[in-house]
C-alpha atoms as a PDB file:
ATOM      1  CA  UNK A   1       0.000   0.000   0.000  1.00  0.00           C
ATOM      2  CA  UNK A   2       1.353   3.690  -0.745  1.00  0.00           C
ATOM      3  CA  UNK A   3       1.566   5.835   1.777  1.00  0.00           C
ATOM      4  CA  UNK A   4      -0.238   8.836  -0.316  1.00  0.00           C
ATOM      5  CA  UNK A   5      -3.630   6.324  -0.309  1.00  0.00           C
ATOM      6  CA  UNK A   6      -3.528   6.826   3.606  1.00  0.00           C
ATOM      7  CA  UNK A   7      -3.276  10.507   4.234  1.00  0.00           C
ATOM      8  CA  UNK A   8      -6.720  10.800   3.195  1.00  0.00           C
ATOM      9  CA  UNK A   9      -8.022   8.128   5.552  1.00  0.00           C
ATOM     10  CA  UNK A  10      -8.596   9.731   8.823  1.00  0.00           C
ATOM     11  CA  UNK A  11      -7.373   6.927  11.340  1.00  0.00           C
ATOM     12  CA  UNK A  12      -3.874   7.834   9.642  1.00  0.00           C
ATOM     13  CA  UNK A  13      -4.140  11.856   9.235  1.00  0.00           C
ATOM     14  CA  UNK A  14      -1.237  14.265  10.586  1.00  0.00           C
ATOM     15  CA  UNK A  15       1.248  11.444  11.344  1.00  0.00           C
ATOM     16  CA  UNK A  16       4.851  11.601  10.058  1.00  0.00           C
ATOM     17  CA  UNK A  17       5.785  10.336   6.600  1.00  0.00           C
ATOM     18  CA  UNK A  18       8.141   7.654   8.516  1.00  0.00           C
ATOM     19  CA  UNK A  19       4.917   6.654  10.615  1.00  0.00           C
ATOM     20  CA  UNK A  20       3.004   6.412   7.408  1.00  0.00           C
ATOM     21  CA  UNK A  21       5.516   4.386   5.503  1.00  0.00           C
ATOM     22  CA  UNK A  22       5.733   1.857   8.591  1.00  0.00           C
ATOM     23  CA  UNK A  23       1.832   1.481   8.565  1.00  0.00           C
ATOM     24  CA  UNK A  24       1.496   1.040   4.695  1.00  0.00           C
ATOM     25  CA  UNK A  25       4.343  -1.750   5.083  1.00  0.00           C
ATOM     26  CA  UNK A  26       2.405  -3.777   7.658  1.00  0.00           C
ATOM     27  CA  UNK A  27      -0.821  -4.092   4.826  1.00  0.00           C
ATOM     28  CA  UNK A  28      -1.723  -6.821   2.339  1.00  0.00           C
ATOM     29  CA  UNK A  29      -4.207  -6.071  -0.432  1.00  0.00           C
ATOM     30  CA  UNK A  30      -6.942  -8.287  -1.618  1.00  0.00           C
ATOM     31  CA  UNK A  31      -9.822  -8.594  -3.305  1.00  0.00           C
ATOM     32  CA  UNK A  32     -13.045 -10.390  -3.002  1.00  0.00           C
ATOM     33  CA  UNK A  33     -16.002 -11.538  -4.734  1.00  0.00           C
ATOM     34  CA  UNK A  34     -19.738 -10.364  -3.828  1.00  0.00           C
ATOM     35  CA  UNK A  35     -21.365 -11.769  -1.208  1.00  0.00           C
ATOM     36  CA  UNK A  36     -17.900 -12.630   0.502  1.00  0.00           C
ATOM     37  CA  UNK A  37     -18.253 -12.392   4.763  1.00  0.00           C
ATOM     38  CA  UNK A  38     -15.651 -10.242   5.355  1.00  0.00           C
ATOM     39  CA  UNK A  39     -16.309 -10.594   9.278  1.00  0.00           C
ATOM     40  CA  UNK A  40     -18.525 -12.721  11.035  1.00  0.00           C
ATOM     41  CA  UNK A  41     -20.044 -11.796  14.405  1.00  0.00           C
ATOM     42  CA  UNK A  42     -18.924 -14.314  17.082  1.00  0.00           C
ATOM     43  CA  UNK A  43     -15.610 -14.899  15.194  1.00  0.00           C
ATOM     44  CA  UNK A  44     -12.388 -13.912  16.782  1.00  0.00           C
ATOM     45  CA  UNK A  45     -10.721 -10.626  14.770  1.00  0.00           C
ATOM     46  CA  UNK A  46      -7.607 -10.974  13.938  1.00  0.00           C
ATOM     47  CA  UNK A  47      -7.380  -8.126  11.386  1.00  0.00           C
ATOM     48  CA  UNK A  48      -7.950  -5.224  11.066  1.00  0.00           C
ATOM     49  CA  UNK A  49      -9.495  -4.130   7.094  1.00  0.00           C
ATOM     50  CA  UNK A  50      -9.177  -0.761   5.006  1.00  0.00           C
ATOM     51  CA  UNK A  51     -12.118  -0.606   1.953  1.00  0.00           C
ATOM     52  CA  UNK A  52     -10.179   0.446  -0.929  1.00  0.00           C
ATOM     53  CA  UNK A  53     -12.271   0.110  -3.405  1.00  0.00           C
ATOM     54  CA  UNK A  54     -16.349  -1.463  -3.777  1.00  0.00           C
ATOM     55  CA  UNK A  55     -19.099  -1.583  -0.793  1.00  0.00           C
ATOM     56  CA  UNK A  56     -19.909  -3.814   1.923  1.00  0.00           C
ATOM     57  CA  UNK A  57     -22.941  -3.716   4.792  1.00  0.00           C
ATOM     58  CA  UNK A  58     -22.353  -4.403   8.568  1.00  0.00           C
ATOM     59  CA  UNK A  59     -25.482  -5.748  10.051  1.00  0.00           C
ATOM     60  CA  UNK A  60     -26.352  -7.689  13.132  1.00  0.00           C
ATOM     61  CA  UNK A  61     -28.773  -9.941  12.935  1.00  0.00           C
ATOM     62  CA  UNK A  62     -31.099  -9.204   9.777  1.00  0.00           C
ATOM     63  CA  UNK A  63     -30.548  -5.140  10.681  1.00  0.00           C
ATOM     64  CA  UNK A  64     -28.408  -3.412   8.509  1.00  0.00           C
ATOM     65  CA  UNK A  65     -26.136  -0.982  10.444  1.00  0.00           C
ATOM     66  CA  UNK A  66     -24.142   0.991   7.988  1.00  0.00           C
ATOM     67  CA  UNK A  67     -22.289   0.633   4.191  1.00  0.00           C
ATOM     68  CA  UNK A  68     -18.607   0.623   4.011  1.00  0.00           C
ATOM     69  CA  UNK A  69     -17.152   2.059   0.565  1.00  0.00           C
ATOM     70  CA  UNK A  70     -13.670   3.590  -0.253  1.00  0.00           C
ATOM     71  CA  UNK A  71     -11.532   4.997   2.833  1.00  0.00           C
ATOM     72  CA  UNK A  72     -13.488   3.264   5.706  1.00  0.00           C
ATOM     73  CA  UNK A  73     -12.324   0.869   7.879  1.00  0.00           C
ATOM     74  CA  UNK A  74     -13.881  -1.981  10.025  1.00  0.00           C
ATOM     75  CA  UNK A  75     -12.208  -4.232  12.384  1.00  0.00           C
ATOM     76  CA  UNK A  76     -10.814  -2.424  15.011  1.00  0.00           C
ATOM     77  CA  UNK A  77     -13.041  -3.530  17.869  1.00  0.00           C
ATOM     78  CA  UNK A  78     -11.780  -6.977  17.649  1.00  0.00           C
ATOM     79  CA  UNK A  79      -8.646  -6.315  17.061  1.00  0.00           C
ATOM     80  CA  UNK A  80      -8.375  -3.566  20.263  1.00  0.00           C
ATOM     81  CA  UNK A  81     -10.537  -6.092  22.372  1.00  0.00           C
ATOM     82  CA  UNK A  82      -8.496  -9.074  21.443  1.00  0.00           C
ATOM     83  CA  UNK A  83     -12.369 -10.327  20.998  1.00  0.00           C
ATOM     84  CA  UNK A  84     -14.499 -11.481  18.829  1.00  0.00           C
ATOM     85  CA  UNK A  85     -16.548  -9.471  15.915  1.00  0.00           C
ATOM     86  CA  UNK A  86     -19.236  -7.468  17.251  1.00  0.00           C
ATOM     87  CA  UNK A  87     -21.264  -7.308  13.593  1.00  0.00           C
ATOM     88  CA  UNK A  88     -21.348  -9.156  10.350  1.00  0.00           C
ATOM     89  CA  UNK A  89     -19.516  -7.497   7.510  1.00  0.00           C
ATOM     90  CA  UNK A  90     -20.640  -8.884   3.681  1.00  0.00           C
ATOM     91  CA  UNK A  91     -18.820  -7.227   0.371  1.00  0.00           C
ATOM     92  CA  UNK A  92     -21.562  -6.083  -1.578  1.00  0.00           C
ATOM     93  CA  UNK A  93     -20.034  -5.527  -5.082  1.00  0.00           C
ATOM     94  CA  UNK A  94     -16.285  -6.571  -5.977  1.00  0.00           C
ATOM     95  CA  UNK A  95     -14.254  -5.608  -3.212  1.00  0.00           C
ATOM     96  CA  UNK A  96     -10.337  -3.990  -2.946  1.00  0.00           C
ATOM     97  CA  UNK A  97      -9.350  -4.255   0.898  1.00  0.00           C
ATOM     98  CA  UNK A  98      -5.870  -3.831   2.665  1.00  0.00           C
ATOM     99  CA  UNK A  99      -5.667  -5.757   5.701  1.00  0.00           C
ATOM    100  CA  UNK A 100      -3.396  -5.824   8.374  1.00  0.00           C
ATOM    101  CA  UNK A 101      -3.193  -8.816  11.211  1.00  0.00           C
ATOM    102  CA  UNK A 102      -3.494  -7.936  14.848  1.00  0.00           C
ATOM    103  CA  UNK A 103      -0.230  -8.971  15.159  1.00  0.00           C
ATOM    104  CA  UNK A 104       0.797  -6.052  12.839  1.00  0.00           C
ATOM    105  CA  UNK A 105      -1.825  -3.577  14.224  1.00  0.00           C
ATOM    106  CA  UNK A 106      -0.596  -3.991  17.933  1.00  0.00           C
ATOM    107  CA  UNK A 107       3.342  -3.363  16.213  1.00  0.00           C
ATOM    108  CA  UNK A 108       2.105  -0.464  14.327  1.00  0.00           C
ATOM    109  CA  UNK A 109       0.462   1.072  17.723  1.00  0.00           C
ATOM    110  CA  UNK A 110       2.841   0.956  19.384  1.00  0.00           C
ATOM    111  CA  UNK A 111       5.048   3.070  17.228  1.00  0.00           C
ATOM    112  CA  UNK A 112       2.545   5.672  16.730  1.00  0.00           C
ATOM    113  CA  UNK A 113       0.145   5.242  19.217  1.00  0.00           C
ATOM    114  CA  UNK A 114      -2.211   8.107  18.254  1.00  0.00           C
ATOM    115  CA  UNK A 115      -3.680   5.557  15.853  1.00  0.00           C
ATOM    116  CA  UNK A 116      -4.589   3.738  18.560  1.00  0.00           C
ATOM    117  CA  UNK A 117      -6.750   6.558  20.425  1.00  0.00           C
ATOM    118  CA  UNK A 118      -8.486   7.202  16.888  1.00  0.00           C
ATOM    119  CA  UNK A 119      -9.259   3.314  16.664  1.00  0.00           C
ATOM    120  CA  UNK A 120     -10.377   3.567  20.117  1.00  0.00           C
ATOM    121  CA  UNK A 121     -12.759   6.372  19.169  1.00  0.00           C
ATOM    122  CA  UNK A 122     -14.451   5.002  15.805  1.00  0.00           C
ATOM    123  CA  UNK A 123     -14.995   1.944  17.856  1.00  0.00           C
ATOM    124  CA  UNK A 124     -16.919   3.549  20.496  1.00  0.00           C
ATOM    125  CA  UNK A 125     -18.862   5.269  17.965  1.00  0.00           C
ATOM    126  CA  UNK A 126     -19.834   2.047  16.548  1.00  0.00           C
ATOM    127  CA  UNK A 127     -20.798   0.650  19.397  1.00  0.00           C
ATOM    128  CA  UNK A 128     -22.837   3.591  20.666  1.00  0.00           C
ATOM    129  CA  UNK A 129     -24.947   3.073  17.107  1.00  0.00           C
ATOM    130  CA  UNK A 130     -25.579  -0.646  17.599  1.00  0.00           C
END
């Protein structure tokens, strides 16, 4: 991943070009088919996923909670819990996602742990909704 494609995601914004370069070393990019579960609720999360390109729903249960599309990211309750997935996530069209392990995450937070504070935020966000 390049670091340019994260300075406009804003879990990465205002961090050092160094900082960015270590982060964008620590993702993998793949893609996936519709209808692939990206995350399943109950499942332990052990990464954390960037949407770089296509749309997916969260939902619990049969209630849709939001739609993911470029520059979002999903994962980071499980990953900051060391828990399981708190929602379903399902790619809705062709999918381009970056993905980092938790093993990866917990390196990269520790090294610039503001990342970890803005994770800690959009998961309590998420929550809050549902």
């Amino acid at each position: 991943m390049r670091t340019d494609d994260l300075r406009s995601i804003p879990l990465f914004e205002g961090i050092t070009d160094d900082q960015l370069a270590a982060v964008a070393s620590r993702f993998t990019e793949v893609e996936v088919d519709t209808g692939t579960v990206l995350a399943r609720r109950g499942d332990f999360g052990y990464h954390f996923f960037l949407v770089r390109s296509g749309l997916a729903v969260v939902a619990v249960d049969e209630r849709v909670l939001t739609t993911l599309g470029p520059g979002d990211s999903f994962g980071e309750i499980g990953v900051l819990r060391r828990g399981k997935r708190t929602a379903n996530v399902v790619a809705v069209t062709e999918m381009r996602l970056a993905t980092m392990t938790i093993w990866d995450f917990n390196e990269i937070t520790r090294e610039v742990p503001e990342i970890v504070e803005r994770a800690r935020k959009v998961a309590e966000e998420r929550l809050a909704r549902g």
